[in-house]
Protein backbone atom coordinates (compact mmCIF):
# COMPACT_ATOMS: atom_id res chain seq x y z
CA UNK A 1 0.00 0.00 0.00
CA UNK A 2 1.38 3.26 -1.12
CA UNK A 3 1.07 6.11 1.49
CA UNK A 4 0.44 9.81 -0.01
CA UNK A 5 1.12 12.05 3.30
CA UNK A 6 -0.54 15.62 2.83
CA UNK A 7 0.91 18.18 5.18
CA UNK A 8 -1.39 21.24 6.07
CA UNK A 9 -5.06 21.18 5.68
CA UNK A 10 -5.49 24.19 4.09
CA UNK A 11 -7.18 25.36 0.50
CA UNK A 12 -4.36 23.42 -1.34
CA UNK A 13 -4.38 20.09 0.78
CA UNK A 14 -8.75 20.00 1.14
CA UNK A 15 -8.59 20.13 -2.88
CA UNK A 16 -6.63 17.41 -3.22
CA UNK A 17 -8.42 15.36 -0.86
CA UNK A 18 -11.93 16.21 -2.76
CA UNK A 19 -10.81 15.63 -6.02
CA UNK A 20 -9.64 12.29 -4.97
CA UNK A 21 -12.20 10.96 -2.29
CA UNK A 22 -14.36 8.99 -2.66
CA UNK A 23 -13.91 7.27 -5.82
CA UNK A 24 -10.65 8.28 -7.59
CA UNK A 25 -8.40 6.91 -5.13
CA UNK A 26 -6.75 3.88 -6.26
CA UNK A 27 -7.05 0.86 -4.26
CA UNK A 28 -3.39 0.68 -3.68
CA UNK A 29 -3.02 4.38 -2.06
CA UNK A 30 -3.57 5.44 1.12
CA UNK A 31 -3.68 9.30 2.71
CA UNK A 32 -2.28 10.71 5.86
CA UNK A 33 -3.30 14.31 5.83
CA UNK A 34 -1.31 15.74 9.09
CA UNK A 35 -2.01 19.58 10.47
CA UNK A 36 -1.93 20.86 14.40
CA UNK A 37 -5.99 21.47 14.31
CA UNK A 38 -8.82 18.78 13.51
CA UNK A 39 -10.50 20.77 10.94
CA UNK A 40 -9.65 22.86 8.13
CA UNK A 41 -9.63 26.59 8.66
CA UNK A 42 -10.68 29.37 6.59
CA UNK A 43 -7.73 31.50 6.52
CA UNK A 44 -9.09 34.06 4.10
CA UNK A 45 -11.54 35.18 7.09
CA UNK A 46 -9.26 35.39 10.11
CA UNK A 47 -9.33 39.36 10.06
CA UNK A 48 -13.09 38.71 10.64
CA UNK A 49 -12.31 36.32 13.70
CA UNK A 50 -9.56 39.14 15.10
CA UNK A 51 -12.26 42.04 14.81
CA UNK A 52 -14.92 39.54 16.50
CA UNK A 53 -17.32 39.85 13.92
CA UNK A 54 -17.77 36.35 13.46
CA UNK A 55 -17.14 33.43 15.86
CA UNK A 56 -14.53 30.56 15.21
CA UNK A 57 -17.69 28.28 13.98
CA UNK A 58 -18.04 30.36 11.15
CA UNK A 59 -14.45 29.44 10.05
CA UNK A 60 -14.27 25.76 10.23
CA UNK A 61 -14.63 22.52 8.25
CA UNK A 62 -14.59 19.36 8.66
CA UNK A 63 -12.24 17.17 7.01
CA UNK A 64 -13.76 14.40 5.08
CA UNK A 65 -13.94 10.88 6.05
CA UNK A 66 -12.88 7.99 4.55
CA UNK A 67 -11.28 4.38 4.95
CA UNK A 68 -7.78 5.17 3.54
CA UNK A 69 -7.38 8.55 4.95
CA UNK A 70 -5.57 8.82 8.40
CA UNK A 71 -5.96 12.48 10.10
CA UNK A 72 -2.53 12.72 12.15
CA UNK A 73 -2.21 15.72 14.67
CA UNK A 74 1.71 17.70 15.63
CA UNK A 75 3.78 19.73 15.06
CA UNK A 76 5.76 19.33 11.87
CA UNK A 77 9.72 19.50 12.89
CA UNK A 78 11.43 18.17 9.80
CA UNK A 79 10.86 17.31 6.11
CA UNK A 80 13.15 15.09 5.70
CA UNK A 81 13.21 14.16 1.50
CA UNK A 82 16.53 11.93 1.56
CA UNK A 83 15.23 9.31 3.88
CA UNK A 84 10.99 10.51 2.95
CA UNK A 85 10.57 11.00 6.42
CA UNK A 86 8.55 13.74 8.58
CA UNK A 87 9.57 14.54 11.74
CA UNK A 88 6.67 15.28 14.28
CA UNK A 89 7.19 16.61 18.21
CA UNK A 90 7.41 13.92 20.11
CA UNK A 91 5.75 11.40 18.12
CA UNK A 92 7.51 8.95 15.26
CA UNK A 93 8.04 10.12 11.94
CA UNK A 94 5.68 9.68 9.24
CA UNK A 95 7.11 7.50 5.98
CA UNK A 96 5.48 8.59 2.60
CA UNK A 97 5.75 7.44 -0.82
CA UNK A 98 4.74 10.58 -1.86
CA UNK A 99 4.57 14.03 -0.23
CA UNK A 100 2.80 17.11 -1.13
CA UNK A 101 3.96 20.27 1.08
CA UNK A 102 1.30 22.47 1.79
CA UNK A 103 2.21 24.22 4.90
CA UNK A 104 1.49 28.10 3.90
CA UNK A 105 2.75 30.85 5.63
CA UNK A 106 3.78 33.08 8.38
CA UNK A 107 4.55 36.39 8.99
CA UNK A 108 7.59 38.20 7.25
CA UNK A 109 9.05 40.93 9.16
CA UNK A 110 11.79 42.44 7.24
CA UNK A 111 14.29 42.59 9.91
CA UNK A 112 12.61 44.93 11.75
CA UNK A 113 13.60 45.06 15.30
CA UNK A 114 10.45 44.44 17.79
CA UNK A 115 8.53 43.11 15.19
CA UNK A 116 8.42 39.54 16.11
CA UNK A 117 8.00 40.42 20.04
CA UNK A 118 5.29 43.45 19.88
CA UNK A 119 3.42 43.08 17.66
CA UNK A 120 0.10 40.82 17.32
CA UNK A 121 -1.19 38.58 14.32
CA UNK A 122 -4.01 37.06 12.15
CA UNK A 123 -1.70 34.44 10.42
CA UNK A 124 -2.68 31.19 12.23
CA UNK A 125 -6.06 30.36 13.77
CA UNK A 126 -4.34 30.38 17.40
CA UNK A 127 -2.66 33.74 17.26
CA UNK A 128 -5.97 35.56 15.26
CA UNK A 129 -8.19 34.29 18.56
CA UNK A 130 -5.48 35.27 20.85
CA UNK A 131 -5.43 38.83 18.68
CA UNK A 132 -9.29 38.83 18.92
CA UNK A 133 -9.12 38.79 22.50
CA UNK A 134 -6.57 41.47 23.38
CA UNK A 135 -8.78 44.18 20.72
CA UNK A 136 -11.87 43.16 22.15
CA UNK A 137 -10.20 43.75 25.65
CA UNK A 138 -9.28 47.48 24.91
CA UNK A 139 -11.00 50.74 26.76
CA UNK A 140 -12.77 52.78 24.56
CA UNK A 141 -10.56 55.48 22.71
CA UNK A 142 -7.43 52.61 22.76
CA UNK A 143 -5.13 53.33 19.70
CA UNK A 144 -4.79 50.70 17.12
CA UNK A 145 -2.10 50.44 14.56
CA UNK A 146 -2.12 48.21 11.60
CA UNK A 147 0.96 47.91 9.54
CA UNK A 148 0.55 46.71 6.02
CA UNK A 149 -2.41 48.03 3.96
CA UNK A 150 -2.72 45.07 1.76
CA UNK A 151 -6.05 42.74 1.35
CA UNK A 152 -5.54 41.40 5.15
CA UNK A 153 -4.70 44.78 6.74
CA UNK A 154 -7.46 46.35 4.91
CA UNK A 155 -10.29 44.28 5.75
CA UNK A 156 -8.65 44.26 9.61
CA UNK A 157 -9.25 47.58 9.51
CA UNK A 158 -12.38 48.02 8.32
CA UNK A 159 -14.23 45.30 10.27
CA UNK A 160 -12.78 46.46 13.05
CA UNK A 161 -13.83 49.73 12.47
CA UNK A 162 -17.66 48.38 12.41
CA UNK A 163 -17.26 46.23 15.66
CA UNK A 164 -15.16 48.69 17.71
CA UNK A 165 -16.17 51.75 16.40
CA UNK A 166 -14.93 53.74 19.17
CA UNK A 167 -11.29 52.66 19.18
CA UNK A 168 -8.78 55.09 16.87
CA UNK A 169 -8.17 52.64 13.97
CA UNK A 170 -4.45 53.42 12.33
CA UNK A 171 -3.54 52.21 9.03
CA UNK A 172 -0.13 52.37 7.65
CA UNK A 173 1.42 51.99 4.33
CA UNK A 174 4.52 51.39 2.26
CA UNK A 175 2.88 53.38 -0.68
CA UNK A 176 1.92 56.57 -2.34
CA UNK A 177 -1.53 54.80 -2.29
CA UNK A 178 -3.06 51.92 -0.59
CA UNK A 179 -3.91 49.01 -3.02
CA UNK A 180 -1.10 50.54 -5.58
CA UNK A 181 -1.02 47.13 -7.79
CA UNK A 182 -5.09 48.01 -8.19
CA UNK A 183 -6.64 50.57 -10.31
CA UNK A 184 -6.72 53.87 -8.90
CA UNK A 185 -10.49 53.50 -8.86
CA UNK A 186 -10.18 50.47 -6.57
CA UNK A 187 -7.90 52.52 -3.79
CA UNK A 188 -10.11 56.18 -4.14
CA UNK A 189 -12.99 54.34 -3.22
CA UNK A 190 -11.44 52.22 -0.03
CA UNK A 191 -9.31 55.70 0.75
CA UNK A 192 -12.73 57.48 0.55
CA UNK A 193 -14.42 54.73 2.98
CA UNK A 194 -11.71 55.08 5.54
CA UNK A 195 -11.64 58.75 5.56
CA UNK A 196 -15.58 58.83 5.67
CA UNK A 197 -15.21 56.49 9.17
CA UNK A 198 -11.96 58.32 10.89
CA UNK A 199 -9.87 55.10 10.26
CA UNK A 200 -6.46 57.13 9.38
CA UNK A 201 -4.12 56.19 6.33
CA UNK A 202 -0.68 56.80 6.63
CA UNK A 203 0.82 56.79 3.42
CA UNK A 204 4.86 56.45 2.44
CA UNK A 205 5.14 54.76 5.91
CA UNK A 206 8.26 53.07 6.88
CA UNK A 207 8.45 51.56 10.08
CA UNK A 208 11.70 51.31 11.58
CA UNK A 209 11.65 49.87 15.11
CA UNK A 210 8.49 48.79 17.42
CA UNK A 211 8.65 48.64 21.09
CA UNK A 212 6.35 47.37 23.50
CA UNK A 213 3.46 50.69 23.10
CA UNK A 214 5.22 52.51 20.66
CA UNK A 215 5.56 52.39 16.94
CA UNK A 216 8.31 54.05 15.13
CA UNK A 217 7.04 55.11 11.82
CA UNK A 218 10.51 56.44 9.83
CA UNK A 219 11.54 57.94 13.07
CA UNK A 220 8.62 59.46 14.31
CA UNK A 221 7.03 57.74 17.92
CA UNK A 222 3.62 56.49 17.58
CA UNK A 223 1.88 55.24 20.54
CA UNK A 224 -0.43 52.36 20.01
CA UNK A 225 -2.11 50.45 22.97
CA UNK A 226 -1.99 47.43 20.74
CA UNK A 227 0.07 46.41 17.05
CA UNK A 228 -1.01 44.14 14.19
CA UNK A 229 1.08 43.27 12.02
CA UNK A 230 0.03 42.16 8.17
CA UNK A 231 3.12 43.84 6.29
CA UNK A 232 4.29 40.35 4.54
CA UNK A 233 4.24 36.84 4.69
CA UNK A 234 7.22 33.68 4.27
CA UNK A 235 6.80 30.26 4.10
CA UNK A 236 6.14 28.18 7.26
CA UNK A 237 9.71 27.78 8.63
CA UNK A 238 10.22 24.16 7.93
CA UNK A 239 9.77 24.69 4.23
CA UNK A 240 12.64 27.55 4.53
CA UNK A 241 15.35 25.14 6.31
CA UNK A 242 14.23 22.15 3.88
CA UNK A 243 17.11 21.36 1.42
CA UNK A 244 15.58 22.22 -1.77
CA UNK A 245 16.51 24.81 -4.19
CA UNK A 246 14.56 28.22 -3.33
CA UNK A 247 13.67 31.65 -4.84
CA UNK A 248 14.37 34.87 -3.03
CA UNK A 249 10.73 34.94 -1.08
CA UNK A 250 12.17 31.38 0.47
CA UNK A 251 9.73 29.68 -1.86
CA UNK A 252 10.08 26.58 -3.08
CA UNK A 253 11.23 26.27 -7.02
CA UNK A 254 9.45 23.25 -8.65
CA UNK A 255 9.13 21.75 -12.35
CA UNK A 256 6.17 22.18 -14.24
CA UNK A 257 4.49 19.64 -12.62
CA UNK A 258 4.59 21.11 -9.05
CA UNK A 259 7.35 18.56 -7.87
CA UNK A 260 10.77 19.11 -6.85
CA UNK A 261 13.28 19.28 -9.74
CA UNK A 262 14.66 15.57 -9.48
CA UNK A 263 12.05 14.18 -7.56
CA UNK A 264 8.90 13.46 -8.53
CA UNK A 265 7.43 12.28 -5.31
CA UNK A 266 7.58 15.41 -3.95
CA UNK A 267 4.44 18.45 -4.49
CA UNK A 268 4.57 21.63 -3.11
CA UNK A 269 1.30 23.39 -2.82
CA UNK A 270 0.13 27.45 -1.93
CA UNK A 271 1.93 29.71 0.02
CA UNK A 272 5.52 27.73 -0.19
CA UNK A 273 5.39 26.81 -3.87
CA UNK A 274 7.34 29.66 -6.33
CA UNK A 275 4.74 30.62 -9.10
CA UNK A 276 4.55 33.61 -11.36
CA UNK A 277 1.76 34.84 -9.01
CA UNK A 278 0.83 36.44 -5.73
CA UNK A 279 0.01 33.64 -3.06
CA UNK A 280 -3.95 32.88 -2.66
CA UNK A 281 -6.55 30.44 -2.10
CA UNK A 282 -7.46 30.04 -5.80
CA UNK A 283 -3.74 29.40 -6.82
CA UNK A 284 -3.43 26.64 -4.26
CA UNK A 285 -6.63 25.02 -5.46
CA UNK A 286 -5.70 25.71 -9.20
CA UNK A 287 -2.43 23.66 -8.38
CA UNK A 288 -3.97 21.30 -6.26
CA UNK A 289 -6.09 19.68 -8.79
CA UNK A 290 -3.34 20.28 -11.89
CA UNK A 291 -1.25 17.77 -8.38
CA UNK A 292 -4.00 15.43 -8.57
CA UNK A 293 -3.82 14.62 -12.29
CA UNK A 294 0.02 14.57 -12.40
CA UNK A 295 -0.68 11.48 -9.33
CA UNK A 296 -3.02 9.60 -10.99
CA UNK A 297 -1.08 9.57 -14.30
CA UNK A 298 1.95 8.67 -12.39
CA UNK A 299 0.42 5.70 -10.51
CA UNK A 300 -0.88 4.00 -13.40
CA UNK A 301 2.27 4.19 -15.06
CA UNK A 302 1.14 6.90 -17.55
CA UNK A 303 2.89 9.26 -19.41
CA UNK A 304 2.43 12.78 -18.36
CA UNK A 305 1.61 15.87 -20.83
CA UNK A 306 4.29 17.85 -22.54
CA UNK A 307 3.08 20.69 -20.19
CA UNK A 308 0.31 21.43 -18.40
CA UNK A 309 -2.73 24.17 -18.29
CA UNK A 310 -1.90 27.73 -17.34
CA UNK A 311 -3.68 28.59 -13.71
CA UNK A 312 -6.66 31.15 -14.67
CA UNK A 313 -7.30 33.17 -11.37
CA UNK A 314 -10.65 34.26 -11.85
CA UNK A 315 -10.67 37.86 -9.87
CA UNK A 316 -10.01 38.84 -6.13
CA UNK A 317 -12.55 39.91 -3.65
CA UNK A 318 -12.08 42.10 -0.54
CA UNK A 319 -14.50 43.15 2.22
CA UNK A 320 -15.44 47.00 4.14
CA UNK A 321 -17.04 45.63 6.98
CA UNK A 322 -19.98 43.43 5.90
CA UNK A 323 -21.70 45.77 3.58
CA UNK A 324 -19.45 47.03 0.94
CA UNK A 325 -16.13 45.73 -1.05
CA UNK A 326 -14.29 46.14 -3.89
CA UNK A 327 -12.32 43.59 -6.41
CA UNK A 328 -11.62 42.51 -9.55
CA UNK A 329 -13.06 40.36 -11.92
CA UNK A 330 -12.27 39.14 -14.66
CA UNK A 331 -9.98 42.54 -14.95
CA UNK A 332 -13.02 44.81 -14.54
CA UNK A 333 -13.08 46.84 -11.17
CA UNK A 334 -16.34 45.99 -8.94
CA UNK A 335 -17.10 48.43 -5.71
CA UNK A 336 -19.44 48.78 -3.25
CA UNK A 337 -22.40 46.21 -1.83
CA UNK A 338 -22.02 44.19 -4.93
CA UNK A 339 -18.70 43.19 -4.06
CA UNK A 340 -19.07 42.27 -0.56
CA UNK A 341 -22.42 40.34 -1.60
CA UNK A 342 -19.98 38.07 -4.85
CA UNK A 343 -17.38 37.75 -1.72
CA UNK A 344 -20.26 36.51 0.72
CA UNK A 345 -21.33 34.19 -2.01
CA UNK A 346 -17.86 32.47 -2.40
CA UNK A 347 -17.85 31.86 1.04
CA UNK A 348 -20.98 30.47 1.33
CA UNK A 349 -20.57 28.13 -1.73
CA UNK A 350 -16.66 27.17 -0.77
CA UNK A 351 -18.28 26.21 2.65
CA UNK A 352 -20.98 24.59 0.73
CA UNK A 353 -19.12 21.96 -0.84
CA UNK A 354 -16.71 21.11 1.65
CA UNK A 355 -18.69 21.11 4.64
């Protein structure tokens, strides 16, 4: 019996297990998914669960069920690819006959001292409910600062500015603009929605230095009763000290078939794989299933396509609070209650078919 071991239950690794379960399985394979939580987590709504506008329910699903598929618990220590071993805390290792890495991400602080100590964070399940609890904790009039006004720091900000309306909401940025890679349309309109509810934008920000209340913002002291920091992500530090070839972002670099270059028993799904795009949910599903068909070819012995499909990323969504958003789709620029109601109708239909 072949073992496929899946690590990280996340939009890549719940793909592969639906397109395979129940019935395209072989009968000679067998799946150990292995993550720290028993359910799969909706990572694109943690800034929800940090603001407390939604409750951890909301944000969970179950993993399927299923003769041949083993649900291991730990903490991942090692990848070990020489001797296809992974190392777990305190528990044996885990042999596979073939892997697929799906692990995503965690914070990227740029070197900057503090960061890593004083700051809080919506990157993990366990440290959004932990950040949930110290905003919901704050006296009225608190001061919080959000650094990095990309899609996660943006929706922090604004949900938070519809559950804790009287806190002093503080949102800085690397850029001339907030959502420069979007069309100026995109960032008026979420610039315009901030302004209109006293959340402050802090353009051509650079933060230097954070201490334990204080944020330096080029030099300038900024005191903030609490610190959230969305200004970058890495891969999950396992994949980073694996020995595999990498790109500058510490991602892993993988053939046109999503395995390692020289061995092809080893996938590398979402957040740690390098691909010509930005990390998201819809490129770890759109590699997930192109992972799927490169298996099933390869167990029966098949040959495998001279190359396969580009990924086609349909759009991306973002929320303000629960009745307006912006995004793009399909190129074209969508804004207001529209957008939040397409983004409301993923959700609903992602947690449709895999609940």
């Amino acid at each position: 019996m072949k073992n496929l071991v899946i690590l990280g239950g996340g939009y890549g690794g719940m793909r592969v297990l639906a397109r395979l379960l129940p019935n395209q399985l072989p009968k000679d394979v067998s799946i150990t998914l292995i993550d720290r939580v028993p359910y799969h987590c909706l990572k694109t709504e943690y800034y929800a669960l940090a603001a407390g506008t939604i409750s951890d329910q909301h944000i969970r699903v179950s993993y399927p069920e299923h003769p041949r598929l083993k649900i291991q618990y730990g903490d991942i220590t090692e990848i070990n690819i020489d001797d296809k071993q992974i190392h777990l805390q305190g528990q044996e290792p885990v042999t596979y006959d073939d892997l697929i890495i799906g692990l995503g991400c965690e914070d990227k602080y740029h070197n900057v001292p503090g960061a890593d100590i004083y700051t809080h964070s919506i990157q993990s399940i366990e440290k959004s409910r932990k950040t949930y609890q110290t905003l919901n904790n704050l006296p009225s009039g608190a001061i919080v600062s959000i650094v990095g006004a990309g899609l996660s720091g943006i929706e922090l900000a604004s949900e938070l500015n519809e559950s804790r309306p009287d806190l002093k909401v503080k949102l800085f940025d690397r850029g001339n603009r907030i959502l420069s890679a979007f069309p100026e349309r995109l960032s008026k309109y979420v610039e315009n929605w901030f302004n209109s509810r006293s959340v402050e934008v802090i353009n051509n920000s650079n933060i230097t230095r954070v201490e334990e209340g204080i944020l330096y913002n080029h030099e300038d002291q900024i005191k903030s009763d609490v610190i959230v920091w969305t200004a970058g992500i890495q891969p999950n530090k396992v994949v980073r000290e694996m020995n595999a070839e990498k790109d500058k972002q510490g991602r892993i670099i993988l053939t046109k078939y999503h395995n390692i270059p020289n061995n092809e028993h080893v996938y590398v799904v979402g957040d740690c794989a390098s691909l010509p795009h930005a990390p998201s949910a819809q490129l770890a599903e759109g590699q997930a299933e192109q992972i799927v068909q490169v298996l099933l070819k390869r167990w029966k012995g098949e040959s495998l396509p001279e190359s396969l499909p580009v990924i086609k990323l349909k759009g991306i969504m973002g929320s303000l609070g629960k009745k307006h958003g912006f995004g793009l789709v399909a190129e074209r620029p969508i804004t207001g209650r529209v957008a939040r109601l397409i983004k409301s109708g993923i959700l609903w239909m992602y947690k449709y078919h895999n609940g």
